[in-house]
N, C-alpha and C. Protein backbone atom coordinates (compact mmCIF):
# COMPACT_ATOMS: atom_id res chain seq x y z
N UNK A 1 0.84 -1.19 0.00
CA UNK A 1 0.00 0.00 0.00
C UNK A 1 0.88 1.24 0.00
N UNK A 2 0.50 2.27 -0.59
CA UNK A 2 1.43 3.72 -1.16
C UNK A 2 1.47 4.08 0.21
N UNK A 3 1.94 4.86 0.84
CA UNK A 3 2.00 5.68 2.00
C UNK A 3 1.20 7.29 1.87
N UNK A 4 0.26 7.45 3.07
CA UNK A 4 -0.37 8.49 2.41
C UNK A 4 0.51 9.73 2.96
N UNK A 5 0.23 10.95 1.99
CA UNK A 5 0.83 12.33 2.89
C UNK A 5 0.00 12.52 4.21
N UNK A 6 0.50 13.71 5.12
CA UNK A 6 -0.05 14.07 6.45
C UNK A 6 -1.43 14.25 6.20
N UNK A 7 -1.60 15.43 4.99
CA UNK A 7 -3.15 16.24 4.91
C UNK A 7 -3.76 14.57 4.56
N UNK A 8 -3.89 13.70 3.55
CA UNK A 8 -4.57 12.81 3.05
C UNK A 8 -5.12 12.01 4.55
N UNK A 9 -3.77 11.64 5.32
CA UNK A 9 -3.87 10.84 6.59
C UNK A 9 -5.46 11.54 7.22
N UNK A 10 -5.24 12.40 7.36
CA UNK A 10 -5.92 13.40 8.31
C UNK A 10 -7.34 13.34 7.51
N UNK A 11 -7.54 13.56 6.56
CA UNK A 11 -8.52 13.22 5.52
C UNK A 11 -9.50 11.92 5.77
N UNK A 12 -8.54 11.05 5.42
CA UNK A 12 -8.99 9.46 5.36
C UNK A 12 -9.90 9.44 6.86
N UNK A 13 -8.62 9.72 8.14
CA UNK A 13 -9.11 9.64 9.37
C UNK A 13 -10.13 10.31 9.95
N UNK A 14 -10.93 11.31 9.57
CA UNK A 14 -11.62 12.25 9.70
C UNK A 14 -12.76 11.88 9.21
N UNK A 15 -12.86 11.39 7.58
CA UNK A 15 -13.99 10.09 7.21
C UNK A 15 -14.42 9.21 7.76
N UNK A 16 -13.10 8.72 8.13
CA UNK A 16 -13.39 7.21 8.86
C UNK A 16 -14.08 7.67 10.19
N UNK A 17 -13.38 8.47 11.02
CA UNK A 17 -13.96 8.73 11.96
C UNK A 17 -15.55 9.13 11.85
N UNK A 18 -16.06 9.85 11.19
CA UNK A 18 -17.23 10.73 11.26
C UNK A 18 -18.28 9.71 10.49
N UNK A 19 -17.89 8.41 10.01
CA UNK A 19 -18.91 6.84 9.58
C UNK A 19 -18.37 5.97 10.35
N UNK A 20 -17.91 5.91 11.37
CA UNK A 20 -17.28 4.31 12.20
C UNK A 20 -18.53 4.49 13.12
N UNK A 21 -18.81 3.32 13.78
CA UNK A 21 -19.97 3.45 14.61
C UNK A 21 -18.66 3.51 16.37
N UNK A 22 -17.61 3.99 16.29
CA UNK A 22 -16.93 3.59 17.68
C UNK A 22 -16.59 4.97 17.83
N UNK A 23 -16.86 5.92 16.81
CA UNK A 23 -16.94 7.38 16.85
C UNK A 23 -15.73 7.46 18.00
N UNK A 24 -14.69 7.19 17.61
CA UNK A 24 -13.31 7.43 18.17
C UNK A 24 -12.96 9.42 17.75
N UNK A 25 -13.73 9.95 17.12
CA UNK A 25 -12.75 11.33 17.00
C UNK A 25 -13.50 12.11 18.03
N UNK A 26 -14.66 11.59 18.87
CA UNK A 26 -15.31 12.19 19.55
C UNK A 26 -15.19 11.84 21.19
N UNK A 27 -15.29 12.54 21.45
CA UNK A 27 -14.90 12.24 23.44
C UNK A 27 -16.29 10.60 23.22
N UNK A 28 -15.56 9.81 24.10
CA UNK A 28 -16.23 8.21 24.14
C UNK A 28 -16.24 7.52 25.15
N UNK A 29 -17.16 7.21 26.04
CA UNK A 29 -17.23 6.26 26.91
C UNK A 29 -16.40 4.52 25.99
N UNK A 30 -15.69 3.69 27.14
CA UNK A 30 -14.99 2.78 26.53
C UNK A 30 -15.91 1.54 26.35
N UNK A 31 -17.15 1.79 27.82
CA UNK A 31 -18.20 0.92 27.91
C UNK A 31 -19.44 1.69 28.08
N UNK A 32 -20.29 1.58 27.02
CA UNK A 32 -21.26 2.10 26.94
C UNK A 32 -22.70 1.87 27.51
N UNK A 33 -22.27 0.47 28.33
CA UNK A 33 -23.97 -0.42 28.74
C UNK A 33 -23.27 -0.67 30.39
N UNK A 34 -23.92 -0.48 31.01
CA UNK A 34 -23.99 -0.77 32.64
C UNK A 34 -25.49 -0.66 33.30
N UNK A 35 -25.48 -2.15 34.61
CA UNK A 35 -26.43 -2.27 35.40
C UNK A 35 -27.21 -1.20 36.19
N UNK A 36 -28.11 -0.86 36.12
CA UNK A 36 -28.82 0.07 37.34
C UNK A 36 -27.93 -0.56 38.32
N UNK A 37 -27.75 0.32 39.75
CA UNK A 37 -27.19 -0.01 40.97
C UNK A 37 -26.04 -0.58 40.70
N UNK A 38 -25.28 -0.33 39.50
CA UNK A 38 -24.22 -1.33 39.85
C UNK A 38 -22.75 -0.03 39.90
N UNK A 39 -21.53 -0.77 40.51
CA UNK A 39 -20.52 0.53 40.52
C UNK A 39 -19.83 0.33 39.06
N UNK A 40 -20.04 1.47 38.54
CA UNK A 40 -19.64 1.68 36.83
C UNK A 40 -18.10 2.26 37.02
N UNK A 41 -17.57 2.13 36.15
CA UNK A 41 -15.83 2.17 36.05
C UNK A 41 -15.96 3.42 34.74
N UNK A 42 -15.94 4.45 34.93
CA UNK A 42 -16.33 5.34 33.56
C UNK A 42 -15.02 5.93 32.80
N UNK A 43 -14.37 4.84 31.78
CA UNK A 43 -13.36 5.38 31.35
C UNK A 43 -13.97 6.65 30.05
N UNK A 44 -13.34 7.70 29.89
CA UNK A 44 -13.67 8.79 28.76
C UNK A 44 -12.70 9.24 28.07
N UNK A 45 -13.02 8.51 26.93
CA UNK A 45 -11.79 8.38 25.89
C UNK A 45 -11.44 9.93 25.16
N UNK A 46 -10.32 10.73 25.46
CA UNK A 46 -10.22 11.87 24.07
C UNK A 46 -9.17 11.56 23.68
N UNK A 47 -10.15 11.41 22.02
CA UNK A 47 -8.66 10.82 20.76
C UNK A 47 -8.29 12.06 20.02
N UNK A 48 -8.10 13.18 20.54
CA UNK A 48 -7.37 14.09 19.55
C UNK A 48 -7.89 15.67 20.65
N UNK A 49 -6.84 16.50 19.97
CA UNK A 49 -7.32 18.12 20.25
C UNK A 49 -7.84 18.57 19.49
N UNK A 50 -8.01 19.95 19.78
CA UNK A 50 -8.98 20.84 19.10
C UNK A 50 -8.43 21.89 18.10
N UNK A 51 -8.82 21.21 17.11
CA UNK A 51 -8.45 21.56 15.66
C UNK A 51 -6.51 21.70 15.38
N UNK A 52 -5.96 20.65 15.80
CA UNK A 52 -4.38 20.75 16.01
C UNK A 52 -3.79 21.02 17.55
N UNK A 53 -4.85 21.78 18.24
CA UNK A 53 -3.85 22.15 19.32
C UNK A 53 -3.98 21.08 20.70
N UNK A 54 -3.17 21.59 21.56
CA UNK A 54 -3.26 20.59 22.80
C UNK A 54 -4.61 20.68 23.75
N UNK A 55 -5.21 19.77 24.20
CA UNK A 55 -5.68 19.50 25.82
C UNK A 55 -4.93 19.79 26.44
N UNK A 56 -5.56 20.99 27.32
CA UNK A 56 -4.93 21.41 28.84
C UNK A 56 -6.05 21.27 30.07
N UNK A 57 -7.58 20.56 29.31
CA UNK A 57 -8.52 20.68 30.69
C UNK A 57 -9.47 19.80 30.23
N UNK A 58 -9.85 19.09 30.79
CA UNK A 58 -11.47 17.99 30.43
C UNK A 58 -12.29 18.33 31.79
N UNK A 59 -13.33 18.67 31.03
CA UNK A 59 -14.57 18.14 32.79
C UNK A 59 -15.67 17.75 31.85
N UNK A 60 -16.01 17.29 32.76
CA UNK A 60 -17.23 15.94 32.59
C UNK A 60 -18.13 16.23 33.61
N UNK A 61 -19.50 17.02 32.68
CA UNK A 61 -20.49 17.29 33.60
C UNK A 61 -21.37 15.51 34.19
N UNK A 62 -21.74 15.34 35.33
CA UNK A 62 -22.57 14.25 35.44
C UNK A 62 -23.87 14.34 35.71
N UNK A 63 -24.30 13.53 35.04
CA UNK A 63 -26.18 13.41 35.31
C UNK A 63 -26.48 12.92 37.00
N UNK A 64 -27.61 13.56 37.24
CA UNK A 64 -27.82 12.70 39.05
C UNK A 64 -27.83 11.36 39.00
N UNK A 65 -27.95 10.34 38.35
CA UNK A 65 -27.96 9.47 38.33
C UNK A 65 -26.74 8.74 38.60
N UNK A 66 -25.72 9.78 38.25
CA UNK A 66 -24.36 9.07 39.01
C UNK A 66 -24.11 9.50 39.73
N UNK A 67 -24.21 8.70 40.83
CA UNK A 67 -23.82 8.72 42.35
C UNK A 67 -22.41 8.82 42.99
N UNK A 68 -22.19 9.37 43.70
CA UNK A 68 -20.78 9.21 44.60
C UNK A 68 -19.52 8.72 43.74
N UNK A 69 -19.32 9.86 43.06
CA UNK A 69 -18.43 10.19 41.39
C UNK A 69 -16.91 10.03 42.75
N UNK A 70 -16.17 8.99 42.26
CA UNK A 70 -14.82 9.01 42.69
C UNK A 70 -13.46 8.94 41.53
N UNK A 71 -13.19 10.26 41.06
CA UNK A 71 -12.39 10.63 40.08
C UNK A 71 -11.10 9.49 40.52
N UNK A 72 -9.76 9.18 38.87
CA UNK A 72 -9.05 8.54 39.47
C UNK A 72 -7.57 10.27 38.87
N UNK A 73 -7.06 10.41 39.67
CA UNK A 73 -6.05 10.69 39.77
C UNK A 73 -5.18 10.76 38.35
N UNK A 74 -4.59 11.55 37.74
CA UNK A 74 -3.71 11.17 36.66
C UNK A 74 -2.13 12.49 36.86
N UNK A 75 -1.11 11.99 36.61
CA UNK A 75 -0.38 12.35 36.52
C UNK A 75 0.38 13.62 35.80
N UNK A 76 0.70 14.59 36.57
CA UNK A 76 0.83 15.66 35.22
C UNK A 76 -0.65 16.75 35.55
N UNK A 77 -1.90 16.05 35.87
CA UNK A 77 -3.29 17.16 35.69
C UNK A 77 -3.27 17.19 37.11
N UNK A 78 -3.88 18.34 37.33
CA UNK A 78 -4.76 18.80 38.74
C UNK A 78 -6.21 18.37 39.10
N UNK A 79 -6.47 17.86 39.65
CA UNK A 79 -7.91 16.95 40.23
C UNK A 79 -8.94 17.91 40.71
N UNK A 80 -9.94 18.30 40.18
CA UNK A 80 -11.20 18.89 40.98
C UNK A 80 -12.22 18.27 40.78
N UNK A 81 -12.86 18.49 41.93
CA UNK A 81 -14.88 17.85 42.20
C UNK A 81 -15.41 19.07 42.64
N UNK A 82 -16.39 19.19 41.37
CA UNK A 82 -17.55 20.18 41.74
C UNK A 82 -18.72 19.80 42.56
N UNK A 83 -19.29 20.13 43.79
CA UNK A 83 -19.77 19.49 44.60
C UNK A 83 -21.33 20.57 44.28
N UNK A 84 -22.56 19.70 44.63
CA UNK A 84 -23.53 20.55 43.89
C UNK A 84 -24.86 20.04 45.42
N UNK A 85 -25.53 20.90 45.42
CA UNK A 85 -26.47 20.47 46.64
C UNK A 85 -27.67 19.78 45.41
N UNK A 86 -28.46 19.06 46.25
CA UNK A 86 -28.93 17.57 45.45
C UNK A 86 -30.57 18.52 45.58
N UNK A 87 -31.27 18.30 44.58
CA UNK A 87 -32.84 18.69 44.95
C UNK A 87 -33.21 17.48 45.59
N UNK A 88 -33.11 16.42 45.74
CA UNK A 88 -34.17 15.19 46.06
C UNK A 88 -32.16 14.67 46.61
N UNK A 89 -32.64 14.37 48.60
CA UNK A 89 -31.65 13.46 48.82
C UNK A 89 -31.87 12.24 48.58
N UNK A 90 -30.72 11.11 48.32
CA UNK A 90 -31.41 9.76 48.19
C UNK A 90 -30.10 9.19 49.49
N UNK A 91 -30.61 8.00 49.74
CA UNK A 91 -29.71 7.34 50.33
C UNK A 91 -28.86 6.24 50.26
N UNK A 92 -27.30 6.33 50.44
CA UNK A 92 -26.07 6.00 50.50
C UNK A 92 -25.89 4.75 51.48
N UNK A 93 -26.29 3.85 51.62
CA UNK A 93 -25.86 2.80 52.75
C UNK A 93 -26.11 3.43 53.99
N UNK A 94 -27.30 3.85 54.05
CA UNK A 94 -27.83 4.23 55.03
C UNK A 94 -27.58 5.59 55.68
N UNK A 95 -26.50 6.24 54.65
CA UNK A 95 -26.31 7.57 54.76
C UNK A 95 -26.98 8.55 54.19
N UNK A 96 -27.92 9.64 54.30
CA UNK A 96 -28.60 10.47 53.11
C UNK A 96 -27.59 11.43 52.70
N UNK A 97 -27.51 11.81 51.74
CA UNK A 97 -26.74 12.25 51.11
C UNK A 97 -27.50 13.62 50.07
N UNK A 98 -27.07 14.42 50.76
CA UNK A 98 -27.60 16.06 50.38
C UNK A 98 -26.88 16.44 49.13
N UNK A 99 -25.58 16.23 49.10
CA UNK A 99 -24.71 17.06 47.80
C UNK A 99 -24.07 16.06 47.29
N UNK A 100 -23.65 15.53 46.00
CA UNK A 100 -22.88 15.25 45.39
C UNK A 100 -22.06 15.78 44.12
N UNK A 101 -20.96 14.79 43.56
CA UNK A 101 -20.46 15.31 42.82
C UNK A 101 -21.01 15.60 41.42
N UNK A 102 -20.90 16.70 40.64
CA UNK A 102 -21.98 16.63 39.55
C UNK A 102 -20.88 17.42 38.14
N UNK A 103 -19.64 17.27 38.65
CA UNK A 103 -18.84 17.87 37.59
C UNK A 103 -17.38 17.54 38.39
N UNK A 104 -16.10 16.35 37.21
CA UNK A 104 -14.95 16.34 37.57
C UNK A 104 -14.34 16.95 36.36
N UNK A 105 -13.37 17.39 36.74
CA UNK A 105 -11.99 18.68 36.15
C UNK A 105 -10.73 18.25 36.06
N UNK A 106 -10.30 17.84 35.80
CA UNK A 106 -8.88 17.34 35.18
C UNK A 106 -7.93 18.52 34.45
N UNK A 107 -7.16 19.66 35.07
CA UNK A 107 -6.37 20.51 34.02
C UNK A 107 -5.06 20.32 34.56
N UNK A 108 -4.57 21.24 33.48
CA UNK A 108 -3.27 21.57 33.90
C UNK A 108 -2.07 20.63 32.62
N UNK A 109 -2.83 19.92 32.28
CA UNK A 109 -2.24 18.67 31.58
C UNK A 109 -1.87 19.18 30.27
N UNK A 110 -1.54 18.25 29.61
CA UNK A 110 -0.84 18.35 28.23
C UNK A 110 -1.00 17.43 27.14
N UNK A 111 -1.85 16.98 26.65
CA UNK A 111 -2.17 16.32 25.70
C UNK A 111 -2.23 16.63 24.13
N UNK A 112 -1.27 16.50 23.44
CA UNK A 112 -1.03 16.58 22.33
C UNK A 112 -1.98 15.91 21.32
N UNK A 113 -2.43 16.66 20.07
CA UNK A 113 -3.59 16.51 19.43
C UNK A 113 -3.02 14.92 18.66
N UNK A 114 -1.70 14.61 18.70
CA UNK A 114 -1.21 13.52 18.09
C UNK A 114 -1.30 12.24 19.08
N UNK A 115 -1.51 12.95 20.40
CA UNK A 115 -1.72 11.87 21.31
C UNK A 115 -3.62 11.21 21.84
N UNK A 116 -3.52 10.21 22.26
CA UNK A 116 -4.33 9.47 23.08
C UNK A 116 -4.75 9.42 24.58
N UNK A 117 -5.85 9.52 25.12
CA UNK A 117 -5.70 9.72 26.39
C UNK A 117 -6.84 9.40 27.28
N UNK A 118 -6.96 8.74 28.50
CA UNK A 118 -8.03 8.56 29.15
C UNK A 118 -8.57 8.89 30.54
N UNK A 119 -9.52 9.63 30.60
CA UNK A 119 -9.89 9.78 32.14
C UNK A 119 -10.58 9.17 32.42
N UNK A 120 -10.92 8.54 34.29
CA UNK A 120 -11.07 7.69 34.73
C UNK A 120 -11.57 8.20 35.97
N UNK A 121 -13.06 7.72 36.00
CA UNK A 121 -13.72 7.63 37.46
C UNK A 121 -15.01 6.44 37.64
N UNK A 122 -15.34 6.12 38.94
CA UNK A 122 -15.92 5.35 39.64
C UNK A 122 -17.59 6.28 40.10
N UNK A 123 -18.21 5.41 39.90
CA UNK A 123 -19.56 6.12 40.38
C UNK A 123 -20.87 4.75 40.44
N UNK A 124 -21.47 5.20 41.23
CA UNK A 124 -22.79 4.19 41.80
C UNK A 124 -24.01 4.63 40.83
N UNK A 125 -24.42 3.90 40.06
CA UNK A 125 -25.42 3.73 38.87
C UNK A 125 -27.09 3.77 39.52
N UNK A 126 -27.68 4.88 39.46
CA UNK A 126 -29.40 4.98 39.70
C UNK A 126 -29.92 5.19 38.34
N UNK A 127 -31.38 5.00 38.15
CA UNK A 127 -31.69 5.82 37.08
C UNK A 127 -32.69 4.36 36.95
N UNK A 128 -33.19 4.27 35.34
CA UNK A 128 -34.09 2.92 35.04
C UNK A 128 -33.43 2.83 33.88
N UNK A 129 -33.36 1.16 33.83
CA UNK A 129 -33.20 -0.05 32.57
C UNK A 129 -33.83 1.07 31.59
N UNK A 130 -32.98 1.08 30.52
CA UNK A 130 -33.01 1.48 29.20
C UNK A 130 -33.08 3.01 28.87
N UNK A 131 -32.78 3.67 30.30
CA UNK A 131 -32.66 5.04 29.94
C UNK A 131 -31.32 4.95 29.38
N UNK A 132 -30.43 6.50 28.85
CA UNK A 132 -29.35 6.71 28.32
C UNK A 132 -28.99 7.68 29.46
N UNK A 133 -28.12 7.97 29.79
CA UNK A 133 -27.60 9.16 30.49
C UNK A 133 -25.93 9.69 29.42
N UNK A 134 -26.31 10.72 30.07
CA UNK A 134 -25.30 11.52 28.52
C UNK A 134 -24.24 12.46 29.92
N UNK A 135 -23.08 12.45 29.62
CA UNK A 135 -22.22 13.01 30.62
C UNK A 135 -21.05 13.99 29.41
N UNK A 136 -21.82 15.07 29.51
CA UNK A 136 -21.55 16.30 28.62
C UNK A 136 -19.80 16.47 29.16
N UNK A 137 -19.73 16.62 28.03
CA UNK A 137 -17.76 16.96 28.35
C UNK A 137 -17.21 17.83 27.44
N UNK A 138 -16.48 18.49 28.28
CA UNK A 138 -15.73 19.38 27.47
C UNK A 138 -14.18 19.39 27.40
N UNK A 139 -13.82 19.75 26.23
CA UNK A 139 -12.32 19.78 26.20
C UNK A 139 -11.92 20.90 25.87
N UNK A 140 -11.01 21.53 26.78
CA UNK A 140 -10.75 22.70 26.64
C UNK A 140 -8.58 22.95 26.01
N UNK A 141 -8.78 23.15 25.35
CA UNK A 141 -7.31 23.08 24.42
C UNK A 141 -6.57 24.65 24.30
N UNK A 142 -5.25 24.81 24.19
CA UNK A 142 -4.76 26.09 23.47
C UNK A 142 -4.83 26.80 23.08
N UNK A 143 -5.78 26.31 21.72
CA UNK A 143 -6.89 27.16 20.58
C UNK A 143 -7.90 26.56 20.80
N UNK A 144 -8.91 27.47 21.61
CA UNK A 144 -10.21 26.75 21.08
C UNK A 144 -11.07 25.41 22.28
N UNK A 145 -11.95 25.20 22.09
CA UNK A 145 -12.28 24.13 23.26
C UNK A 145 -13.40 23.38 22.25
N UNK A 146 -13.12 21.81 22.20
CA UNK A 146 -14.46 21.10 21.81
C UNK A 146 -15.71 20.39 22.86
N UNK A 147 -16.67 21.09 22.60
CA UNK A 147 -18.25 20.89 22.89
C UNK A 147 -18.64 19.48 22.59
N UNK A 148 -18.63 18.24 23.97
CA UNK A 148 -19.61 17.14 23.43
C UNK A 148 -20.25 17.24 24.26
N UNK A 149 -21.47 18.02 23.92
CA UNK A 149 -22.66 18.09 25.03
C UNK A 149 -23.63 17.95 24.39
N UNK A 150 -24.04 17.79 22.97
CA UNK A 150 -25.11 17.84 22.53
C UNK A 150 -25.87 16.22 22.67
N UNK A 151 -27.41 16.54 23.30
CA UNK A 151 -27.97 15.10 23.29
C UNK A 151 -29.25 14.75 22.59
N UNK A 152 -29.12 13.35 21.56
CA UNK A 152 -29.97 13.10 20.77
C UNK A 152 -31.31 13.93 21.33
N UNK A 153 -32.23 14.10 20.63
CA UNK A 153 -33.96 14.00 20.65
C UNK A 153 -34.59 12.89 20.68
N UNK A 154 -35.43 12.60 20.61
CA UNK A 154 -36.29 11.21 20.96
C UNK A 154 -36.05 10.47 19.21
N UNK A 155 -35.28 9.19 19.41
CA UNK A 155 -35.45 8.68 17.48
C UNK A 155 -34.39 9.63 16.62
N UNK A 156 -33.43 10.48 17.18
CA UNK A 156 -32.13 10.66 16.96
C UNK A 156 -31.29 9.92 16.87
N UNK A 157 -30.33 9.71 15.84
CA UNK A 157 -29.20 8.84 16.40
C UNK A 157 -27.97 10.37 16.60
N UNK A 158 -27.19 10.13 17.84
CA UNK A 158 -26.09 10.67 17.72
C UNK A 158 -25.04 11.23 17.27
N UNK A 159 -25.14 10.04 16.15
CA UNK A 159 -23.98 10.43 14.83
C UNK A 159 -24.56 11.35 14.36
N UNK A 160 -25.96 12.15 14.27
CA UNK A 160 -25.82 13.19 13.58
C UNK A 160 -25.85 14.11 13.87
N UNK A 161 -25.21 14.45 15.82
CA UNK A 161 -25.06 15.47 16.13
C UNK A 161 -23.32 15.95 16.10
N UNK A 162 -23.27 17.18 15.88
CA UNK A 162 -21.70 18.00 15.54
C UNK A 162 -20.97 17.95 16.97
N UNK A 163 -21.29 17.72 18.02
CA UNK A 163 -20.90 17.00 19.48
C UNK A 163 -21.46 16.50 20.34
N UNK A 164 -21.65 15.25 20.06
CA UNK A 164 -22.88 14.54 20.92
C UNK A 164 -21.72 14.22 22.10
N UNK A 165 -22.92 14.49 23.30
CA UNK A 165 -22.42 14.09 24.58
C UNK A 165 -22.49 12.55 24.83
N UNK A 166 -21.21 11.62 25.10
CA UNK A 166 -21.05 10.28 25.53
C UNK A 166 -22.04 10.06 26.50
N UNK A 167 -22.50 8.97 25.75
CA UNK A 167 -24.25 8.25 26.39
C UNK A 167 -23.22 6.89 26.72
N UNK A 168 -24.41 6.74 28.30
CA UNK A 168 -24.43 5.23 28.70
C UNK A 168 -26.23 5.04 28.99
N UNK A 169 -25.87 3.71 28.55
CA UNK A 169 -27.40 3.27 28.33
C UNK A 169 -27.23 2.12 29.82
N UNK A 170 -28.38 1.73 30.30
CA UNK A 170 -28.46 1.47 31.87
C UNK A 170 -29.45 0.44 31.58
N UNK A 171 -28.61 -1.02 32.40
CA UNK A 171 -29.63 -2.20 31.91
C UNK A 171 -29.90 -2.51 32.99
N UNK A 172 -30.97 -3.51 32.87
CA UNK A 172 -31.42 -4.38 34.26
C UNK A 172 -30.19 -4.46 35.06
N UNK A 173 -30.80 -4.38 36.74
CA UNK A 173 -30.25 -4.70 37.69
C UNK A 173 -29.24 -6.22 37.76
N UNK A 174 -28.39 -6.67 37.94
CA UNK A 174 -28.31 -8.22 38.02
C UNK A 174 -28.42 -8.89 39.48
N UNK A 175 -29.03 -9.62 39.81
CA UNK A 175 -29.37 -9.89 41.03
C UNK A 175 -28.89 -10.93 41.02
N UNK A 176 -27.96 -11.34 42.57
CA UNK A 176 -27.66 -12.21 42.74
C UNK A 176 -28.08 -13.17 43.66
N UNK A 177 -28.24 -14.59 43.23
CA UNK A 177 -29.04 -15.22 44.80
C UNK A 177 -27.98 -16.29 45.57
């Protein structure tokens, strides 16, 4: 196979990206299906910067439905939890729980538009079997910041929004006896 130039690369990949159904050029949950009640592992994939330049900040707004958001740490970024008072408390193992986390922040970092990269947090799954919850993210870069917050309409598919916010869809409970 010929070797392509940079612009063509970028071309091809940009196609491919914008018809692959794994929509890799767009901020991406790694697992998209998790149990009601169960503790979800929320990796959030960003495969590139914004329009050439670097990532210096991601936050990831969260829906109430994720519970007791425990960011993981990364090397190089600065760690924040936006802490938000709750309209409706629910309860925590017998703890009620007034405020949670409803936005993590990751800056300071350096992610090159040539590079790959993943953030990583833990959170307790509410909500009902077959809803979607969409955890709006933003990437904020050098030049410029990309918007994935936009969320389907009812009988939308995603792909045809210009930044759809990474959906997890929420299945039956699994019960164990």
């Amino acid at each position: 196979m010929k070797s392509l130039t940079p612009i063509a690369l970028i071309l091809a990949s940009t196609l491919a990206g914008s018809y692959s159904m794994t929509a890799s050029a767009h901020a991406s949950l790694e697992v998209q299906e998790a149990a009601v009640g169960s503790h979800y592992k929320a990796v959030m994939r960003i495969g590139h910067g914004c329009e050439g330049s670097a990532t210096h900040t991601v936050r990831i707004q969260l829906p109430t439905e994720l519970r007791k958001a425990k960011p993981m740490p990364k090397a190089g970024w600065t760690l924040e939890t936006v802490k938000q008072k709750l309209d409706e408390p629910y309860d925590y193992y017998g703890t009620s729980i007034t405020e949670d986390v409803r936005e993590i922040v990751w800056s300071g970092g350096n992610l090159l538009d040539s590079q790959y990269d993943e953030f990583v947090f833990r959170a307790k799954l509410a909500g009902e079997p077959g809803q979607t919850l969409h955890l709006k993210t933003i990437q904020e870069c050098d030049k410029g910041e990309n918007r994935w917050v936009e969320i389907p309409k009812e009988g939308q598919d995603s792909h045809d929004l210009k930044g759809p916010a990474p959906g997890l869809k929420l299945t039956e409970a699994h019960h164990h006896h």
